[in-house]
PDB file of N, CA and C in Angstrom:
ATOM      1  N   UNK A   1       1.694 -16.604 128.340  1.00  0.00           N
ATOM      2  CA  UNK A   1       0.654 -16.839 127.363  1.00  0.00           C
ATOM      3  C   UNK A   1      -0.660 -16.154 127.759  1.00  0.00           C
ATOM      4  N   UNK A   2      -0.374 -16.038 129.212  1.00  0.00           N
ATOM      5  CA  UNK A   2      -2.565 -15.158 129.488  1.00  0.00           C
ATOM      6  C   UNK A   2      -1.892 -13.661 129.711  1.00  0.00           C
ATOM      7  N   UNK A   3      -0.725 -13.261 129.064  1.00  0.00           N
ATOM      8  CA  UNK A   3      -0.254 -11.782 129.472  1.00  0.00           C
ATOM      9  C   UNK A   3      -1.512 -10.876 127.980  1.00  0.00           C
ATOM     10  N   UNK A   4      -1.947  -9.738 127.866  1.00  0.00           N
ATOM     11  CA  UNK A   4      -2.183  -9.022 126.961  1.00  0.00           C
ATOM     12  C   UNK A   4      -1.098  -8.842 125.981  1.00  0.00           C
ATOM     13  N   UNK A   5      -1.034  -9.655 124.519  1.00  0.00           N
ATOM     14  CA  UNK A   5      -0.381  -8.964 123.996  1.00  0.00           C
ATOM     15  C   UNK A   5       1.116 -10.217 124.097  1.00  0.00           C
ATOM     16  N   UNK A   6       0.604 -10.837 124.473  1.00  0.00           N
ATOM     17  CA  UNK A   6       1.861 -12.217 124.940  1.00  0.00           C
ATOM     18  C   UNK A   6       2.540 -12.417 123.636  1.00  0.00           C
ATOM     19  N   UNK A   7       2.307 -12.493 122.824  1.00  0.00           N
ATOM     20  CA  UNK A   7       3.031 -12.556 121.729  1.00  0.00           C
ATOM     21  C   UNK A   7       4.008 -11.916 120.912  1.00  0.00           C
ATOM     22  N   UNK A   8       3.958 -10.303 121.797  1.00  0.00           N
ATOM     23  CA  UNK A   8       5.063  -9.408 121.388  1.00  0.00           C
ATOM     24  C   UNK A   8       6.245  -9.537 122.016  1.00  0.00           C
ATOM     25  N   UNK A   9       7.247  -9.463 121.682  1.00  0.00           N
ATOM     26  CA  UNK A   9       8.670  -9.596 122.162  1.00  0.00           C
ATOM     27  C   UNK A   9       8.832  -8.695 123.410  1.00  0.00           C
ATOM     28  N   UNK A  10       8.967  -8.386 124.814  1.00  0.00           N
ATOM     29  CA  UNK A  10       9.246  -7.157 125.305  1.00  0.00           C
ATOM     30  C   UNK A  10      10.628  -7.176 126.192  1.00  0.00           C
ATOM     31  N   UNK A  11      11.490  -8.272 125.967  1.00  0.00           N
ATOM     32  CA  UNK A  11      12.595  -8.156 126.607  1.00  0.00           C
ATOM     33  C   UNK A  11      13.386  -9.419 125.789  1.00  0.00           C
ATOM     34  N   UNK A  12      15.100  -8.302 125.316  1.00  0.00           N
ATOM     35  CA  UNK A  12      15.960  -9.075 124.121  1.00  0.00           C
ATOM     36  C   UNK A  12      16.745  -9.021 125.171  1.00  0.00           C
ATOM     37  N   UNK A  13      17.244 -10.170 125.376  1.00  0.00           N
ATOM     38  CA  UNK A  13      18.888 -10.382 126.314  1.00  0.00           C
ATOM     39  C   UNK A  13      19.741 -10.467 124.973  1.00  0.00           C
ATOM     40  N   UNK A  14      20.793  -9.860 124.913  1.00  0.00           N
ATOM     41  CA  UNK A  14      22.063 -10.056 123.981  1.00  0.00           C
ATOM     42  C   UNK A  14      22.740 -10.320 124.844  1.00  0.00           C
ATOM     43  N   UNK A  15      23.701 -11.515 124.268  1.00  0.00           N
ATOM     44  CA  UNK A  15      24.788 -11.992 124.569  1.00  0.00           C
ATOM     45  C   UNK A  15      26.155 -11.829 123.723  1.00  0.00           C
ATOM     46  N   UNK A  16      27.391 -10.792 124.886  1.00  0.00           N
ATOM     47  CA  UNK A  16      28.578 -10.820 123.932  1.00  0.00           C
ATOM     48  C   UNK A  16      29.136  -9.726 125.036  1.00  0.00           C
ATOM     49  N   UNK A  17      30.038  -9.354 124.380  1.00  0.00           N
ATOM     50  CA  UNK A  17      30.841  -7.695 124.983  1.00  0.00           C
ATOM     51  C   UNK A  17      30.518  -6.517 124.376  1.00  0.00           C
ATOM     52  N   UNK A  18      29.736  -5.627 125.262  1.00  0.00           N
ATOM     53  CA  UNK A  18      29.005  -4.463 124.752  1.00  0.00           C
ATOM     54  C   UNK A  18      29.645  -4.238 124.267  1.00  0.00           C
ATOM     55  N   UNK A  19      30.610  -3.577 124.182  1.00  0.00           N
ATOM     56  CA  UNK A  19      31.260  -2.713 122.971  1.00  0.00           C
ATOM     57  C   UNK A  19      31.269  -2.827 121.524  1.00  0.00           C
ATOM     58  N   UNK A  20      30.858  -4.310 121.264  1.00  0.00           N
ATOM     59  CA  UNK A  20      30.674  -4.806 119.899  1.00  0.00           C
ATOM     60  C   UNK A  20      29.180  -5.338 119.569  1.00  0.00           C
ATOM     61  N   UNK A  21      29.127  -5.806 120.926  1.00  0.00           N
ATOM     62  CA  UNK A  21      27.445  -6.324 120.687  1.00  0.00           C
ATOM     63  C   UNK A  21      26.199  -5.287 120.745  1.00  0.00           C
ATOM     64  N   UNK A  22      26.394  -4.373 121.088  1.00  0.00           N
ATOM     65  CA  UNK A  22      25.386  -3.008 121.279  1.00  0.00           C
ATOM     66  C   UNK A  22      25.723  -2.178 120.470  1.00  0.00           C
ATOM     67  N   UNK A  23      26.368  -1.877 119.743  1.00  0.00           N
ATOM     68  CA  UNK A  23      26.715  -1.409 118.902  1.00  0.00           C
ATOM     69  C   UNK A  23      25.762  -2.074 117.364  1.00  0.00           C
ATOM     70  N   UNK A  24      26.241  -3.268 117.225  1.00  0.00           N
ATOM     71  CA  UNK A  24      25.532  -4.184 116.096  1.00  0.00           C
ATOM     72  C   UNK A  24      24.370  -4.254 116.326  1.00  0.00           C
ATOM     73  N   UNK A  25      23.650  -4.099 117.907  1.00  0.00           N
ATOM     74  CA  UNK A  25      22.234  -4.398 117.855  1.00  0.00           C
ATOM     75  C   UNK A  25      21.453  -3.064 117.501  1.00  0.00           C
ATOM     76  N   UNK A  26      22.220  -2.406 117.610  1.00  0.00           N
ATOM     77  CA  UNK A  26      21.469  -1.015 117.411  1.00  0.00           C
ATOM     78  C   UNK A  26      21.522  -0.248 115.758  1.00  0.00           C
ATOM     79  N   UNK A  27      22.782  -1.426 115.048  1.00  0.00           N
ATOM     80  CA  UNK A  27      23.005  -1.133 113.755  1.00  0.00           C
ATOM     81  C   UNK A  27      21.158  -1.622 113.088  1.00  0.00           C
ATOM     82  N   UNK A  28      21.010  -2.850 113.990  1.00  0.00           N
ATOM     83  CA  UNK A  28      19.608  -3.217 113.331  1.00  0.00           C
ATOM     84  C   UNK A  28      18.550  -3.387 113.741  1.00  0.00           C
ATOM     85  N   UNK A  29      18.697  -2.170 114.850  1.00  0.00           N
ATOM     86  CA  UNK A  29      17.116  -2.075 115.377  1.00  0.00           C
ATOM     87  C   UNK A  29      17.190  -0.743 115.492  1.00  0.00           C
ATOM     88  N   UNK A  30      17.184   0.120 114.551  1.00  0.00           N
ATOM     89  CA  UNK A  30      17.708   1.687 114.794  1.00  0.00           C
ATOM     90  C   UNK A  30      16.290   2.121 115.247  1.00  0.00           C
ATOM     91  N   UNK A  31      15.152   1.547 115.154  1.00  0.00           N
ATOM     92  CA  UNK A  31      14.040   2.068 115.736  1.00  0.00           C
ATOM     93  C   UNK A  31      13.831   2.055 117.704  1.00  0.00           C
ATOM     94  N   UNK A  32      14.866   1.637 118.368  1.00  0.00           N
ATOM     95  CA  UNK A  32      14.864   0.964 119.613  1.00  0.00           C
ATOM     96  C   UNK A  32      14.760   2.246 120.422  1.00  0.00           C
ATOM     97  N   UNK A  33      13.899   2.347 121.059  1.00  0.00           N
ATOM     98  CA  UNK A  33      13.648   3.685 122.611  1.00  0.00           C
ATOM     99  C   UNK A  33      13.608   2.849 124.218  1.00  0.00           C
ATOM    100  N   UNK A  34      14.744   3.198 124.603  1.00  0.00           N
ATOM    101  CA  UNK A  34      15.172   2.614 125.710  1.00  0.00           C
ATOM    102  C   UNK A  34      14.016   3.466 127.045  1.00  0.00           C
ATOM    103  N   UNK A  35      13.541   2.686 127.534  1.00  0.00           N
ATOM    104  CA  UNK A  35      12.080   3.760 128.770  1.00  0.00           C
ATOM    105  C   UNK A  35      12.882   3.265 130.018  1.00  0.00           C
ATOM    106  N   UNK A  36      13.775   2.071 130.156  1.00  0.00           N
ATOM    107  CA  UNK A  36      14.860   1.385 131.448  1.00  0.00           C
ATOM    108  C   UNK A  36      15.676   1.176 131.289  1.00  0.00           C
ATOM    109  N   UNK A  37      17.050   1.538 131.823  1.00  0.00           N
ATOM    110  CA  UNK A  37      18.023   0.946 131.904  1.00  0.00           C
ATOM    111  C   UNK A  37      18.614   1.346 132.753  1.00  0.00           C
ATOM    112  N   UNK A  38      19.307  -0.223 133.069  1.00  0.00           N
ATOM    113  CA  UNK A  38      19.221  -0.419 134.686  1.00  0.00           C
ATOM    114  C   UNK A  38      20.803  -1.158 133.969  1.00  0.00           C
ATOM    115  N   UNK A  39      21.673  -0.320 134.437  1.00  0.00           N
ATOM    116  CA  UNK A  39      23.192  -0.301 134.780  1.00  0.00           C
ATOM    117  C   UNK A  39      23.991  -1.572 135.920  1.00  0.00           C
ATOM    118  N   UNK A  40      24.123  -2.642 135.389  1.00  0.00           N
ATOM    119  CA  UNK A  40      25.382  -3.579 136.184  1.00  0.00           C
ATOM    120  C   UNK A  40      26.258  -3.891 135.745  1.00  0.00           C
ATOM    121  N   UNK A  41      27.249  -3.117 135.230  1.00  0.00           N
ATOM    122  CA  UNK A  41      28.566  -3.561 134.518  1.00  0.00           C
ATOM    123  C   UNK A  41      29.541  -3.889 135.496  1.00  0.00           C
ATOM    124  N   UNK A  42      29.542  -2.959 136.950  1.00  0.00           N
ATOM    125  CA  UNK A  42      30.375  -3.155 137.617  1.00  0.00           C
ATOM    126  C   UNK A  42      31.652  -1.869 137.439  1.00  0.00           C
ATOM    127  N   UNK A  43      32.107  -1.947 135.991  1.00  0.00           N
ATOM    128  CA  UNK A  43      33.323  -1.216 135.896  1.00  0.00           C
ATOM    129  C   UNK A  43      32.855  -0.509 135.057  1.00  0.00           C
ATOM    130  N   UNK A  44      34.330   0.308 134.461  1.00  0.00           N
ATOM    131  CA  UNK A  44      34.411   1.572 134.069  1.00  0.00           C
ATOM    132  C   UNK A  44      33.380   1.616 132.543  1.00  0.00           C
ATOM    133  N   UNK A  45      34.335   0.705 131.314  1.00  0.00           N
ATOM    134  CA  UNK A  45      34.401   0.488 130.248  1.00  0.00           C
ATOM    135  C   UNK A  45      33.118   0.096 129.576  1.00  0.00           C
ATOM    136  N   UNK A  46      32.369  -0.824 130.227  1.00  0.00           N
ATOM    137  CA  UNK A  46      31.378  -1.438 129.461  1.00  0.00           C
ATOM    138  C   UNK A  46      29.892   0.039 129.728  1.00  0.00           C
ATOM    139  N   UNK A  47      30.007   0.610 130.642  1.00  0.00           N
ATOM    140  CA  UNK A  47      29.217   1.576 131.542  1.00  0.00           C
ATOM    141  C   UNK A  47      29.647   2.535 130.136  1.00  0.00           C
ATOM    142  N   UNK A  48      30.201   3.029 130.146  1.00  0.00           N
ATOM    143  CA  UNK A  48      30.554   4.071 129.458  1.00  0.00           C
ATOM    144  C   UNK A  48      30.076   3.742 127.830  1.00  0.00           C
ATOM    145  N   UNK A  49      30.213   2.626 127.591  1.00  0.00           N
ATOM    146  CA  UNK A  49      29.768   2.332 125.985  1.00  0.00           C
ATOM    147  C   UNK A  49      28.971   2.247 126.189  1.00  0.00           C
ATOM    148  N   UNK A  50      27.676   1.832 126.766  1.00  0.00           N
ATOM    149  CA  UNK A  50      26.395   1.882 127.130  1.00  0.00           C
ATOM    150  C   UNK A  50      25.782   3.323 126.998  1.00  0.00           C
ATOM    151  N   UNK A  51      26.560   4.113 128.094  1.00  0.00           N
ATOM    152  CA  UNK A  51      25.684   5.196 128.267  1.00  0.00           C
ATOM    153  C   UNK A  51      25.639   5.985 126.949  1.00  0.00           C
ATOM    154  N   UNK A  52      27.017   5.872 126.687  1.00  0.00           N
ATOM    155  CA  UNK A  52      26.938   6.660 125.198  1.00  0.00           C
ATOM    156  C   UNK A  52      26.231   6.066 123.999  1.00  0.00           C
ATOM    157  N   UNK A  53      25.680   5.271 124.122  1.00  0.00           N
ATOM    158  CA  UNK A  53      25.030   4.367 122.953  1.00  0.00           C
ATOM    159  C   UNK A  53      23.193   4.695 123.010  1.00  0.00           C
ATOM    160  N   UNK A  54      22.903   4.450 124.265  1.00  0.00           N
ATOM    161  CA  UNK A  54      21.699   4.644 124.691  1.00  0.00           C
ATOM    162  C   UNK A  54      20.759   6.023 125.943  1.00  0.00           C
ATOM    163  N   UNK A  55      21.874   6.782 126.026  1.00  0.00           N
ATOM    164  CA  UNK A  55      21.554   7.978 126.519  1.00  0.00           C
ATOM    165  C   UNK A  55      20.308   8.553 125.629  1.00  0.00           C
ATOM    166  N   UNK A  56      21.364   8.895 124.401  1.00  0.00           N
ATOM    167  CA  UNK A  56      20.157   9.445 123.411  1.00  0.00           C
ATOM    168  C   UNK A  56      19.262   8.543 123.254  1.00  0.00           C
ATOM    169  N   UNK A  57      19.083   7.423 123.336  1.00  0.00           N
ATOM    170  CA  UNK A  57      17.800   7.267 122.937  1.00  0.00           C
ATOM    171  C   UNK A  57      16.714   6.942 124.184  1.00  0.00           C
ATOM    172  N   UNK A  58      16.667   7.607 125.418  1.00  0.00           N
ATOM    173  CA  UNK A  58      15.989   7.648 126.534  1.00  0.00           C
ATOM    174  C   UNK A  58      15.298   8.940 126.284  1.00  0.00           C
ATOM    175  N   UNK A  59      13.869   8.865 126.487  1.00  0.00           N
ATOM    176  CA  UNK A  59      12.923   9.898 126.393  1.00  0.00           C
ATOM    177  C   UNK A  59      12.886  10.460 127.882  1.00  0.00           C
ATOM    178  N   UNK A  60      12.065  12.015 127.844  1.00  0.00           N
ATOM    179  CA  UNK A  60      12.012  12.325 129.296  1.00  0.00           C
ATOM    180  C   UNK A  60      10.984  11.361 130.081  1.00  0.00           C
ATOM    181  N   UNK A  61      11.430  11.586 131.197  1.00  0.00           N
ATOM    182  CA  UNK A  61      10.471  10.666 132.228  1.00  0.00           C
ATOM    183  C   UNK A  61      11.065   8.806 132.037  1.00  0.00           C
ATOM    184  N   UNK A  62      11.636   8.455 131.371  1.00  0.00           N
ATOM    185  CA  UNK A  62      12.889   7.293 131.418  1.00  0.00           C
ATOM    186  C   UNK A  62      13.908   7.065 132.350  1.00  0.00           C
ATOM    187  N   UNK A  63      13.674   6.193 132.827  1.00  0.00           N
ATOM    188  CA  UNK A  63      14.635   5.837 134.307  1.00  0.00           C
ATOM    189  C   UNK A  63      15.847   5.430 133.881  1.00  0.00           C
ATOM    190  N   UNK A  64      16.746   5.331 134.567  1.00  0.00           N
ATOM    191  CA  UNK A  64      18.063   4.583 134.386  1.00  0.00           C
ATOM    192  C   UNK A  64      18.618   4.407 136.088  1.00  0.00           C
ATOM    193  N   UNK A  65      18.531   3.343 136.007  1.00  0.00           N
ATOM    194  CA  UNK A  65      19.058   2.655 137.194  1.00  0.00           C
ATOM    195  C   UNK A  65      20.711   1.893 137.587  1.00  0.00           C
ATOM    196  N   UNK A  66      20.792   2.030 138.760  1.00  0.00           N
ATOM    197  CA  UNK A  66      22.344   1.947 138.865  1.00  0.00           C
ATOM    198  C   UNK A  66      22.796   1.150 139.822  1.00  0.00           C
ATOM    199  N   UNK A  67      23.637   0.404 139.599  1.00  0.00           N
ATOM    200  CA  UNK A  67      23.724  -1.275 140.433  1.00  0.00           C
ATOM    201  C   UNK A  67      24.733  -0.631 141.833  1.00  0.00           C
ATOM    202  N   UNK A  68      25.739  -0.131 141.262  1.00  0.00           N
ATOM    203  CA  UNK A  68      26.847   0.477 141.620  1.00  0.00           C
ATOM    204  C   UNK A  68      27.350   1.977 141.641  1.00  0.00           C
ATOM    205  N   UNK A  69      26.140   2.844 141.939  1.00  0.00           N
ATOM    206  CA  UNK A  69      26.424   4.390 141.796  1.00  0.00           C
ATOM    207  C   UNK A  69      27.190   4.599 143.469  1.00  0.00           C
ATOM    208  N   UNK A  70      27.998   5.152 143.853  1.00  0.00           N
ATOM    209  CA  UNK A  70      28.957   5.589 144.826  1.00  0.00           C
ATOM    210  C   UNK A  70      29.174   4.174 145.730  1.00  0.00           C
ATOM    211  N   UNK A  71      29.913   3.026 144.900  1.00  0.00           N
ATOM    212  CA  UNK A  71      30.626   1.899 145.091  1.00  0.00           C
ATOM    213  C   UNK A  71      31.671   2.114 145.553  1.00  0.00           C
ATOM    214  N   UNK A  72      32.208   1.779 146.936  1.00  0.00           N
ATOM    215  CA  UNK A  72      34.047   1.703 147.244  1.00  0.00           C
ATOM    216  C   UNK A  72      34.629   0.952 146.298  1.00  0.00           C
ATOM    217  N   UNK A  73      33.725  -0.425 145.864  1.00  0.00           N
ATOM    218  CA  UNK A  73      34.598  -1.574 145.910  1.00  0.00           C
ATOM    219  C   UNK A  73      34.518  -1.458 144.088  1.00  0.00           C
ATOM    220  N   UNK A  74      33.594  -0.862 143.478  1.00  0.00           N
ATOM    221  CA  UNK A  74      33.077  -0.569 142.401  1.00  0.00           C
ATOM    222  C   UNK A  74      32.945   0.738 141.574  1.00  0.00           C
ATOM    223  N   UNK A  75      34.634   1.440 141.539  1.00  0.00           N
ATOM    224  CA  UNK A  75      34.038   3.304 141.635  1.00  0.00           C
ATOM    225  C   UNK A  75      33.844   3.051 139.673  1.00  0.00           C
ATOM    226  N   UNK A  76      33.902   2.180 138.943  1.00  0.00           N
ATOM    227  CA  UNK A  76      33.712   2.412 137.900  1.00  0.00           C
ATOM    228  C   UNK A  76      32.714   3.152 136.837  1.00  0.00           C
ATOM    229  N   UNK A  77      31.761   2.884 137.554  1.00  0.00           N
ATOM    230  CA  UNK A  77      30.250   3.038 137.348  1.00  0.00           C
ATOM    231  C   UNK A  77      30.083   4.493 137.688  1.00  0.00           C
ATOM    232  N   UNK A  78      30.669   4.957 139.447  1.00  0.00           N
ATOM    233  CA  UNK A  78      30.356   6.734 138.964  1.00  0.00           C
ATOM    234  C   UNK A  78      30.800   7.225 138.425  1.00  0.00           C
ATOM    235  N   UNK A  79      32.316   6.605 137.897  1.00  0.00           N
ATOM    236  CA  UNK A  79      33.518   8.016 136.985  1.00  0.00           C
ATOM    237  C   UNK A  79      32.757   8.019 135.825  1.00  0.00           C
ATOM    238  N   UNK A  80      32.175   6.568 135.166  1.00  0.00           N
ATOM    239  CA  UNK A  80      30.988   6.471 134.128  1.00  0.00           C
ATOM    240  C   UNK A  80      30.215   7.645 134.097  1.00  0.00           C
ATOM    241  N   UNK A  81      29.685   7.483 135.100  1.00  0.00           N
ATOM    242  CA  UNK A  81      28.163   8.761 135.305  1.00  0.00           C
ATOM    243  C   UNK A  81      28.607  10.069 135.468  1.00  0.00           C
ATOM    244  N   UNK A  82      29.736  10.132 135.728  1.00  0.00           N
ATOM    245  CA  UNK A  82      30.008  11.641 136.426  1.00  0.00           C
ATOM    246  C   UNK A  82      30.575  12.115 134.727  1.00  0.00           C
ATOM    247  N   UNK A  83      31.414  11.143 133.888  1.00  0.00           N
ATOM    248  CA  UNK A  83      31.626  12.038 132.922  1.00  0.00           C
ATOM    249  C   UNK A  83      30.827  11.895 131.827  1.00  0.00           C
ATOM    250  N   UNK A  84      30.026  11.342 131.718  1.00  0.00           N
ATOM    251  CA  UNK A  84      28.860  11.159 130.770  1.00  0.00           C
ATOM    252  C   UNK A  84      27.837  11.875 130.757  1.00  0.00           C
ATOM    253  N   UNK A  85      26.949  11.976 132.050  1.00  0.00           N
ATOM    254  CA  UNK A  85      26.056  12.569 132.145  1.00  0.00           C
ATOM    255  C   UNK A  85      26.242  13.639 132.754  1.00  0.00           C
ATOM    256  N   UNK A  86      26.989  13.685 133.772  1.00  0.00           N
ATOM    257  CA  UNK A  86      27.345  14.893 135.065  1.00  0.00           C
ATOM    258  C   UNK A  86      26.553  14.755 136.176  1.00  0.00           C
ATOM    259  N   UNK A  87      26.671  14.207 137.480  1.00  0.00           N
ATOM    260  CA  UNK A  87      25.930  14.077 138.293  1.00  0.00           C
ATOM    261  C   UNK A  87      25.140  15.621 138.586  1.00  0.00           C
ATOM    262  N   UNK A  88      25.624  16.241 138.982  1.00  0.00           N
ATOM    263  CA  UNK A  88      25.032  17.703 139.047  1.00  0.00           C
ATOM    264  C   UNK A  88      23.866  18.016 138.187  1.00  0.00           C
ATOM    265  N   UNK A  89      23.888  17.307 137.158  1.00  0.00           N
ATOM    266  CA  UNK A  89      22.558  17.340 136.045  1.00  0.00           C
ATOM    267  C   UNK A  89      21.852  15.824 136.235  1.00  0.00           C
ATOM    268  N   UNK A  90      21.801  15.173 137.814  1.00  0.00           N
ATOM    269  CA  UNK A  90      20.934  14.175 137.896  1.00  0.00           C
ATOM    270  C   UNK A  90      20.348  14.269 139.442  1.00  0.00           C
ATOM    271  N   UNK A  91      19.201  13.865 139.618  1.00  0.00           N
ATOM    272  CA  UNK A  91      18.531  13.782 140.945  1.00  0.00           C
ATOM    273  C   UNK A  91      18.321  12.316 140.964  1.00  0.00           C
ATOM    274  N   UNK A  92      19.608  11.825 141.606  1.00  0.00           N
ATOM    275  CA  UNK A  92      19.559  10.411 142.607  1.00  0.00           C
ATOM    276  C   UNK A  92      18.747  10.030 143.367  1.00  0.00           C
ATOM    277  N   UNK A  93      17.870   8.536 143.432  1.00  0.00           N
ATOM    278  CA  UNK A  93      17.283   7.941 144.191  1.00  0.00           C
ATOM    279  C   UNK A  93      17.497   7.276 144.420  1.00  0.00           C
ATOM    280  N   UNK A  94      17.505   6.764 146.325  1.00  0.00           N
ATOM    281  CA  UNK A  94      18.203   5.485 146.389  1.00  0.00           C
ATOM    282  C   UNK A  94      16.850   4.670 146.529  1.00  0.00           C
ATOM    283  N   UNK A  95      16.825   3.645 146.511  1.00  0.00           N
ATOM    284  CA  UNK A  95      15.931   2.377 147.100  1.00  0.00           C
ATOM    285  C   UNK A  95      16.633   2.331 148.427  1.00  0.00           C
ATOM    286  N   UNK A  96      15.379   1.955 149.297  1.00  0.00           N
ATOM    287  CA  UNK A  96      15.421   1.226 150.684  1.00  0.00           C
ATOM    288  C   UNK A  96      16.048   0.645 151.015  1.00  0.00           C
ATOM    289  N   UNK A  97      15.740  -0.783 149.899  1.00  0.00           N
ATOM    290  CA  UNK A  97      16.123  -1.868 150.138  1.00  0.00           C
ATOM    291  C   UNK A  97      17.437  -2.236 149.879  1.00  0.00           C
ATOM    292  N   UNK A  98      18.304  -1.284 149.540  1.00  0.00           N
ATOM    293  CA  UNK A  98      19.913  -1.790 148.879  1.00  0.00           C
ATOM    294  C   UNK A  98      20.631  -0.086 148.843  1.00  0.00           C
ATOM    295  N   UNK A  99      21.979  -0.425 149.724  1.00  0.00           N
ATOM    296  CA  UNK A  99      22.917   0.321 149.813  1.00  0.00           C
ATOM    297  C   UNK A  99      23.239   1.136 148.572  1.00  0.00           C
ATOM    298  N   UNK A 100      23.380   0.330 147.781  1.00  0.00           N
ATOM    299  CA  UNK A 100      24.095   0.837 146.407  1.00  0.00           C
ATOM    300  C   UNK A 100      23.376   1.012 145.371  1.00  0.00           C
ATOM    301  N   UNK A 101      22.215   0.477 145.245  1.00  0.00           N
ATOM    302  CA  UNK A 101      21.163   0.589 144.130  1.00  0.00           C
ATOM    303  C   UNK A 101      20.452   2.029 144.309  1.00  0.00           C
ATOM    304  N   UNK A 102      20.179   2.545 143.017  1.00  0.00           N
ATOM    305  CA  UNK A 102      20.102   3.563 142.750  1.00  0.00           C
ATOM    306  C   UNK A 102      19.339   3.755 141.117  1.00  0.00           C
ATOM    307  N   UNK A 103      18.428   5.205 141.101  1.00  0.00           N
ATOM    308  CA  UNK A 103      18.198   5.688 140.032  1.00  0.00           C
ATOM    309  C   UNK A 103      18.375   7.405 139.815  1.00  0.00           C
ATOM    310  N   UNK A 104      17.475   7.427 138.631  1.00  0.00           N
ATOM    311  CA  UNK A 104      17.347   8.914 138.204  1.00  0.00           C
ATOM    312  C   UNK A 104      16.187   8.860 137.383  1.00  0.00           C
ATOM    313  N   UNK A 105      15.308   9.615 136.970  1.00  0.00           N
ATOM    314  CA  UNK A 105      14.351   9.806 135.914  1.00  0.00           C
ATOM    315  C   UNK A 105      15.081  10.986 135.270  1.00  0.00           C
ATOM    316  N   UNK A 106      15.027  10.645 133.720  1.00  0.00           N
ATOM    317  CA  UNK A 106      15.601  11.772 133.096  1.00  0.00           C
ATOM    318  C   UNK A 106      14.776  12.850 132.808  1.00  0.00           C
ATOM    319  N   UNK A 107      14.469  14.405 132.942  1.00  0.00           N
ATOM    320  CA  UNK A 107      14.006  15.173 133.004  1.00  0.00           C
ATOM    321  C   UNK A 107      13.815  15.899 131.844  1.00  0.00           C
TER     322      UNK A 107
END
């Protein structure tokens, strides 16, 4: 309530299975520009409907962050990235603080 602006919405949790639920949310918010997204699916499937849903709508200088980018226990998430985006067309950052956590700013 003492934030600037407290009254605007700035974070929608949907609840469901991306594949159907991101899809519908985007049927009715076609105005939506993703500036974060920060990747924990874990696996292959839900990663992949994501990226393809909301790639395009990430502007340059938009992060996308990654729970599980070069996971043993978790390779879902890079076969995600590697055929979606192409790692070769991303400059990885890790955080300090966590093995596996990871980003990119899109360029």
């Amino acid at each position: 309530k003492n934030r600037f602006l407290a009254h605007i919405e700035k974070v929608k949790l949907v609840k469901g299975d991306v594949a159907v639920s991101l899809p519908a949310y985007l049927k009715t918010n076609p105005h939506l520009v993703v500036s974060l997204l920060y990747l924990d699916f874990d696996i292959y499937e839900p990663t992949v409907v994501a990226l393809r849903h909301l790639i395009p709508r990430i502007p340059k200088g938009g992060i996308i962050a990654f729970d599980e980018l070069n996971h043993e226990v978790w390779p879902g998430e890079t076969i995600a990235v590697m055929q979606e985006m192409g790692l070769n067309k991303l400059r990885i950052e890790r955080f300090p603080f966590g093995s596996t956590m990871s980003y990119a700013v899109i360029e």
